[in-house]
C-alpha atoms as a PDB file:
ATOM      1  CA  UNK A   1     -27.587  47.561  23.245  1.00  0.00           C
ATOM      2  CA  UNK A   2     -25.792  46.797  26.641  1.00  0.00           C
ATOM      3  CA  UNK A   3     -23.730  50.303  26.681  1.00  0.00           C
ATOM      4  CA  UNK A   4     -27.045  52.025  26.152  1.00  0.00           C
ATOM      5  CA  UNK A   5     -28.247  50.096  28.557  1.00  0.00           C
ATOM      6  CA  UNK A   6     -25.419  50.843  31.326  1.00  0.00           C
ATOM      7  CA  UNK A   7     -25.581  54.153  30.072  1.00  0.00           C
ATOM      8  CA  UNK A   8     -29.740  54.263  30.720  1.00  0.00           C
ATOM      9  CA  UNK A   9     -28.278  53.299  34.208  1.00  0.00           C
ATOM     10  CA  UNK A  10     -26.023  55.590  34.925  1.00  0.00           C
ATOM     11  CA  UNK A  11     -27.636  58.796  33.558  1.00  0.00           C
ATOM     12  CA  UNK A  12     -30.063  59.136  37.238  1.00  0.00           C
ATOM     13  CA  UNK A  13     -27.125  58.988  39.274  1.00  0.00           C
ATOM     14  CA  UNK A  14     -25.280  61.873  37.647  1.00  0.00           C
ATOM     15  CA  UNK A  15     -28.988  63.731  37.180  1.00  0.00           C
ATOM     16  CA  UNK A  16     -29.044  62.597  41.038  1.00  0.00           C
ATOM     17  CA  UNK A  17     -25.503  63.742  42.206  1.00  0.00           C
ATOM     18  CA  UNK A  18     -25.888  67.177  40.176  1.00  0.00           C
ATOM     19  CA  UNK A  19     -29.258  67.599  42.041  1.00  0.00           C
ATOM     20  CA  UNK A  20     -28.210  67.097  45.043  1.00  0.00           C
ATOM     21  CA  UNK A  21     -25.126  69.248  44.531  1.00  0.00           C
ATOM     22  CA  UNK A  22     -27.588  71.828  44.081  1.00  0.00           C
ATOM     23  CA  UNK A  23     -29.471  70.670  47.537  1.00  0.00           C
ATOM     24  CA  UNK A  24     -26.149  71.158  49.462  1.00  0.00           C
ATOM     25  CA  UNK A  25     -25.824  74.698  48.061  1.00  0.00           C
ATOM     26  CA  UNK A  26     -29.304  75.767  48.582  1.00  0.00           C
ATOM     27  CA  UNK A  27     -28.630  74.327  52.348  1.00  0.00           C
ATOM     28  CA  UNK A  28     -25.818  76.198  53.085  1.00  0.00           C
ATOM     29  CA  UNK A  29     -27.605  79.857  51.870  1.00  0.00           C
ATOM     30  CA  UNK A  30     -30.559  78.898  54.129  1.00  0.00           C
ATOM     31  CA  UNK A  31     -28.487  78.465  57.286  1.00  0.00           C
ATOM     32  CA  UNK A  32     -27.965  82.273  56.774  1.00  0.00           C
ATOM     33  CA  UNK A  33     -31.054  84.044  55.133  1.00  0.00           C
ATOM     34  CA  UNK A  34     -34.664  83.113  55.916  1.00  0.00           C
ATOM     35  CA  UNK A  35     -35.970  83.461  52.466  1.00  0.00           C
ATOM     36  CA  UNK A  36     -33.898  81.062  51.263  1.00  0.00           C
ATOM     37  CA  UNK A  37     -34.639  78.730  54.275  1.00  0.00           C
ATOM     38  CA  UNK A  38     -38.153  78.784  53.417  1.00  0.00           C
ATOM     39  CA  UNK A  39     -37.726  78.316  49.639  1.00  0.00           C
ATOM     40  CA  UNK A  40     -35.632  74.950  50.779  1.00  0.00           C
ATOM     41  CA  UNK A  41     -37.997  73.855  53.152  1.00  0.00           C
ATOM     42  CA  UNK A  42     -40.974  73.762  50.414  1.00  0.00           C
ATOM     43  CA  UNK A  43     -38.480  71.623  48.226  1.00  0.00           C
ATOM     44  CA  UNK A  44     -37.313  69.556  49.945  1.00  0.00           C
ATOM     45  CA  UNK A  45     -41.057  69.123  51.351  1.00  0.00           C
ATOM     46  CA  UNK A  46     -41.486  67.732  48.283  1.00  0.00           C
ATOM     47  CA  UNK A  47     -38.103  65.909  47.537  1.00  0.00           C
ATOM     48  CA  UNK A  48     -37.823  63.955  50.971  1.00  0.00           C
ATOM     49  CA  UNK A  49     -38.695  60.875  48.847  1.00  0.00           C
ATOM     50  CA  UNK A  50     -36.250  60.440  46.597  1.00  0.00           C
ATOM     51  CA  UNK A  51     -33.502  59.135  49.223  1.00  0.00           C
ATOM     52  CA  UNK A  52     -32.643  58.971  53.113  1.00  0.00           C
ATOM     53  CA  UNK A  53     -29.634  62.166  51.862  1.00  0.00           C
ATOM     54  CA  UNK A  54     -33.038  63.811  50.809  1.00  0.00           C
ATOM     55  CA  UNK A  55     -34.886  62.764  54.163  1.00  0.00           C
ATOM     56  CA  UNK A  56     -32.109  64.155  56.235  1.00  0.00           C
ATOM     57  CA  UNK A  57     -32.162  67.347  54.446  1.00  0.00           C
ATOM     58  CA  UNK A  58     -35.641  67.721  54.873  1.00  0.00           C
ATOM     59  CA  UNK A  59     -35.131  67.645  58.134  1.00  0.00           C
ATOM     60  CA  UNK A  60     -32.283  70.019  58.263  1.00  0.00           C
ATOM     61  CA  UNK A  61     -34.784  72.283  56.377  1.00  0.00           C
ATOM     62  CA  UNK A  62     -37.041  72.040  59.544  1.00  0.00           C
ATOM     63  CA  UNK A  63     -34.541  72.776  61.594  1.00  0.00           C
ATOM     64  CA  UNK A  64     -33.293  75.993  59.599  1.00  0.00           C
ATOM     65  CA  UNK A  65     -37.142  77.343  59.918  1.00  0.00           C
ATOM     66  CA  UNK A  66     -36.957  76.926  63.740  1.00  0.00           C
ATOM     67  CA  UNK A  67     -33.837  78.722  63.762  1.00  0.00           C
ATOM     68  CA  UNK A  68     -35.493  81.539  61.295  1.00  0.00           C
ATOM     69  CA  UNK A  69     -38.924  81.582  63.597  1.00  0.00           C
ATOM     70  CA  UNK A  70     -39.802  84.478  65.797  1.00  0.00           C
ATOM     71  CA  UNK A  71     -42.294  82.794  67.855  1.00  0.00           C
ATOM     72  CA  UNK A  72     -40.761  80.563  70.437  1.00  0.00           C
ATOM     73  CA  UNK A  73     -43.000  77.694  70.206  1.00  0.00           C
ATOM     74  CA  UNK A  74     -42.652  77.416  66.345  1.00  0.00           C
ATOM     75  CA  UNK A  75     -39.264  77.509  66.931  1.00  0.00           C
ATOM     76  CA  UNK A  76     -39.797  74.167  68.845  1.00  0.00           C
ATOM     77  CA  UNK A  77     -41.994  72.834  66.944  1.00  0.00           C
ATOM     78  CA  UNK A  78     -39.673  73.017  64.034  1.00  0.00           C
ATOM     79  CA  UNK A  79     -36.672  71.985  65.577  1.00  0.00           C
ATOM     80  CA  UNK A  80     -38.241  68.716  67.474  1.00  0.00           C
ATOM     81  CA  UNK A  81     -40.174  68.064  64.097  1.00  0.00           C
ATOM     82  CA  UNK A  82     -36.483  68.263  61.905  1.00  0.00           C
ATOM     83  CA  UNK A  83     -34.769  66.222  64.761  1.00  0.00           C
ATOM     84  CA  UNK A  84     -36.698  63.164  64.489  1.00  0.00           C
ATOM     85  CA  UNK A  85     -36.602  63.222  60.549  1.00  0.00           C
ATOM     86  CA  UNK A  86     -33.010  62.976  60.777  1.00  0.00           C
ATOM     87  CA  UNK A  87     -33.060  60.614  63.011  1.00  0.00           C
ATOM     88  CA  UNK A  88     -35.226  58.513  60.429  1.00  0.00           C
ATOM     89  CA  UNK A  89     -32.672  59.184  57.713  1.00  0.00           C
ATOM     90  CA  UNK A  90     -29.814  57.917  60.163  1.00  0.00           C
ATOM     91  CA  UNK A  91     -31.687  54.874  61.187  1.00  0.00           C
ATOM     92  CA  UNK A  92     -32.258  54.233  57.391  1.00  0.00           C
ATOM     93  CA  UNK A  93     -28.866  54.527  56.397  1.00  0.00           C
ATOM     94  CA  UNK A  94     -26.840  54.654  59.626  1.00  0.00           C
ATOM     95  CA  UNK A  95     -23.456  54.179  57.588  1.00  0.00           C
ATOM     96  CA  UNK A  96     -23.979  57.764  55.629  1.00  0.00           C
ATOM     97  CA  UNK A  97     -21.167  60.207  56.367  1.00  0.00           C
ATOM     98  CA  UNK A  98     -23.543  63.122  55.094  1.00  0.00           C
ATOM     99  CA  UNK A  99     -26.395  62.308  56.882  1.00  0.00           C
ATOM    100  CA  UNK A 100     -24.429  61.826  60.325  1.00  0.00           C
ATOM    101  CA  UNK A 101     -22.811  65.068  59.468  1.00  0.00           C
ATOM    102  CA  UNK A 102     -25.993  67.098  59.144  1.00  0.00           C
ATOM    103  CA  UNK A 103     -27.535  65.720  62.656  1.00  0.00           C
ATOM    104  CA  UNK A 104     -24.079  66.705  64.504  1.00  0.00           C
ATOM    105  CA  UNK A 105     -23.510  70.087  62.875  1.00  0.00           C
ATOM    106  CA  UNK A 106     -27.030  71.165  63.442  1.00  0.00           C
ATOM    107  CA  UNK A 107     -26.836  69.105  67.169  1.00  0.00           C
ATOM    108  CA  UNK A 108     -23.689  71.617  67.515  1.00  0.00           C
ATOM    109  CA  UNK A 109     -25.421  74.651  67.091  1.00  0.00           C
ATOM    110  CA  UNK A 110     -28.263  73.701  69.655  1.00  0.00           C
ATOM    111  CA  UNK A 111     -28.035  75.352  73.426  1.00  0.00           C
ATOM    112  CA  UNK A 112     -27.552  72.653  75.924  1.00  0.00           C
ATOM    113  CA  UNK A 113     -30.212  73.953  77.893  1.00  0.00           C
ATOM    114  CA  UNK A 114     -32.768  71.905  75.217  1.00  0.00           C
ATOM    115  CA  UNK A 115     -31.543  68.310  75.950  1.00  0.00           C
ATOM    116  CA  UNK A 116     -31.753  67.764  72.107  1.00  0.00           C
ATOM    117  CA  UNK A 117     -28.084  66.957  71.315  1.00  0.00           C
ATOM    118  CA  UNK A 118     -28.073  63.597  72.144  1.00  0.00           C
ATOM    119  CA  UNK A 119     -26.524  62.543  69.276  1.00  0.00           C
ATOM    120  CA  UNK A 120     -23.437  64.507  68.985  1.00  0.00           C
ATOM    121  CA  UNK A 121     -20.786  62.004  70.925  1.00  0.00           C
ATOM    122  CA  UNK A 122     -22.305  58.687  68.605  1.00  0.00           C
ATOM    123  CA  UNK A 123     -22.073  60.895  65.265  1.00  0.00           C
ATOM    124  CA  UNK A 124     -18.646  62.131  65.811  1.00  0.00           C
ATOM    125  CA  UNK A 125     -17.836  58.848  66.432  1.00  0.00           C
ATOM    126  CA  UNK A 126     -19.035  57.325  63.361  1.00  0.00           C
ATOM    127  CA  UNK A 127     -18.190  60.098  61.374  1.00  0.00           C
ATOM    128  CA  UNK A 128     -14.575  59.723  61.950  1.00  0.00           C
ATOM    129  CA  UNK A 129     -15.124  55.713  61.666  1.00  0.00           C
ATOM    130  CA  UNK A 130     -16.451  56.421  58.037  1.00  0.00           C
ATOM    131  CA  UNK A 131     -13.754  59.175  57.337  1.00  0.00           C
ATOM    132  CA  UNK A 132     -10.997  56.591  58.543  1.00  0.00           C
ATOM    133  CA  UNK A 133     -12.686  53.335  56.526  1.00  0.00           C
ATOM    134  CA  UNK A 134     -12.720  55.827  53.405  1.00  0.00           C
ATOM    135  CA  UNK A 135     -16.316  55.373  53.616  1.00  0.00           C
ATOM    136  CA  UNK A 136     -17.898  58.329  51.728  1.00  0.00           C
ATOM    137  CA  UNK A 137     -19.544  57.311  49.082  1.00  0.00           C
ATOM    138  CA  UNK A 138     -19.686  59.771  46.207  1.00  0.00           C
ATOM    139  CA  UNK A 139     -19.818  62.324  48.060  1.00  0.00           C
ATOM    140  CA  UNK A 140     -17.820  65.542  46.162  1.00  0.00           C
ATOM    141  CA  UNK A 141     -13.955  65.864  47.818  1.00  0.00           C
ATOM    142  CA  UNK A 142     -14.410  69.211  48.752  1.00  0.00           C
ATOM    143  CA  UNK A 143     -17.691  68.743  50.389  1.00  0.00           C
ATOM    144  CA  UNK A 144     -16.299  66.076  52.782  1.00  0.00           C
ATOM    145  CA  UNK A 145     -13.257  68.187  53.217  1.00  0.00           C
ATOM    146  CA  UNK A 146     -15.747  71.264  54.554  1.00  0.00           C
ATOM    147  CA  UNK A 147     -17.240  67.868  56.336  1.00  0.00           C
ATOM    148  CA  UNK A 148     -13.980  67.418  58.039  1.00  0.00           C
ATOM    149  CA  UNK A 149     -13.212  70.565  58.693  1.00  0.00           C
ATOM    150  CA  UNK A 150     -16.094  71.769  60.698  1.00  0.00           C
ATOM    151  CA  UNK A 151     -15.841  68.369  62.979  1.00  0.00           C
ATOM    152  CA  UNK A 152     -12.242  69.670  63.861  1.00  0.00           C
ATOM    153  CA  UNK A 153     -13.342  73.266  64.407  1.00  0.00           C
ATOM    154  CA  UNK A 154     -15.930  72.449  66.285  1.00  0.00           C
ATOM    155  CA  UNK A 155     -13.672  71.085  69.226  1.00  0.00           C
ATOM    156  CA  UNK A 156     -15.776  67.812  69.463  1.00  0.00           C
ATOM    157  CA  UNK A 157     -13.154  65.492  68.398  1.00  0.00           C
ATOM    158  CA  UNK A 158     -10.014  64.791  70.628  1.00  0.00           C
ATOM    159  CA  UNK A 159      -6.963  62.507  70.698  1.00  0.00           C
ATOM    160  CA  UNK A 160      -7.152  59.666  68.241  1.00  0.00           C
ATOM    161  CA  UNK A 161     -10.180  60.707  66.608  1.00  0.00           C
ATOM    162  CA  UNK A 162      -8.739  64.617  66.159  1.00  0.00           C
ATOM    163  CA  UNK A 163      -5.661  62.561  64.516  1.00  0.00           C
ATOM    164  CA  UNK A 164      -7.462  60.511  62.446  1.00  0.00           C
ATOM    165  CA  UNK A 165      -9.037  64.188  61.023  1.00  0.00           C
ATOM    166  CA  UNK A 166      -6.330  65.988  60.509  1.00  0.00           C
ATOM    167  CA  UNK A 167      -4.330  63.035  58.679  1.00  0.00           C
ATOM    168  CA  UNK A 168      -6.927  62.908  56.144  1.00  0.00           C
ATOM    169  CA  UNK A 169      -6.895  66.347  55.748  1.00  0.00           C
ATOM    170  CA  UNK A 170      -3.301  66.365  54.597  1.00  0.00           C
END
């Protein structure tokens, strides 16, 4: 009765992790192709619920239909929209590697000319915190080595924090 039980328990959170392997997938084609954008936007519309990871990439989703917009003032209203959902998700669960990564790599992208990077310097910052702690929850290896990767491509991190980076990449 108690391994059925633990097994009962464990069952969501590889349904969950498999799902949301599937999220991070369907992300990464939207950054690229508007029909896929919108297609992630509608489901994770309706997914934002199940957890803050969810929240944030609801809000990424929001983001990626600004960036796919032709008209300048949905483009805003998408992006400023997306921006303060992931803010939510990082005030939720401000320890989350994945969420703080979503809010700087999108925050990366953004012209300066928009004032909405603001949170670029405090997410690098605990993103290589979380990185050096081994704090990554179950997030896949090879999606917090992509993680890693784009924070030291991007040119954002310097000195000890670059360090820190590359050492865990070896």
């Amino acid at each position: 009765m108690i391994k059925f039980f633990l097994l009962f328990l464990l069952f969501p959170l590889s349904v969950s992790s498999t799902e949301l392997d599937k999220v991070r997938v369907q992300f990464y084609q939207a950054v690229e192709n508007k029909e896929v954008a919108g297609k992630f936007f509608e489901r994770m519309k309706l997914e934002q619920g199940i957890s803050p990871v969810h929240l944030a990439y609801y809000g990424s989703a929001q983001t990626l239909m600004g960036k796919h917009a032709w008209n300048p003032y949905q483009k805003l209203t998408y992006l400023k929209s997306g921006m303060e959902v992931l803010s939510t998700a990082s005030k939720k669960v401000p320890e989350n590697l994945e969420i703080r990564f979503l809010r700087f790599s999108i925050e990366h992208y953004l012209p300066g000319f928009l004032g909405m990077s603001k949170h670029l310097d405090e997410d690098r910052k605990k993103i290589v915190s979380l990185v050096q702690k081994r704090q990554f929850g179950s997030l896949p290896k090879a999606v917090l080595k992509d993680m890693v990767t784009f924070v030291i491509k991007s040119g954002r991190a310097k000195g000890e924090e670059l360090d820190i980076l590359n050492q865990f990449m070896k």
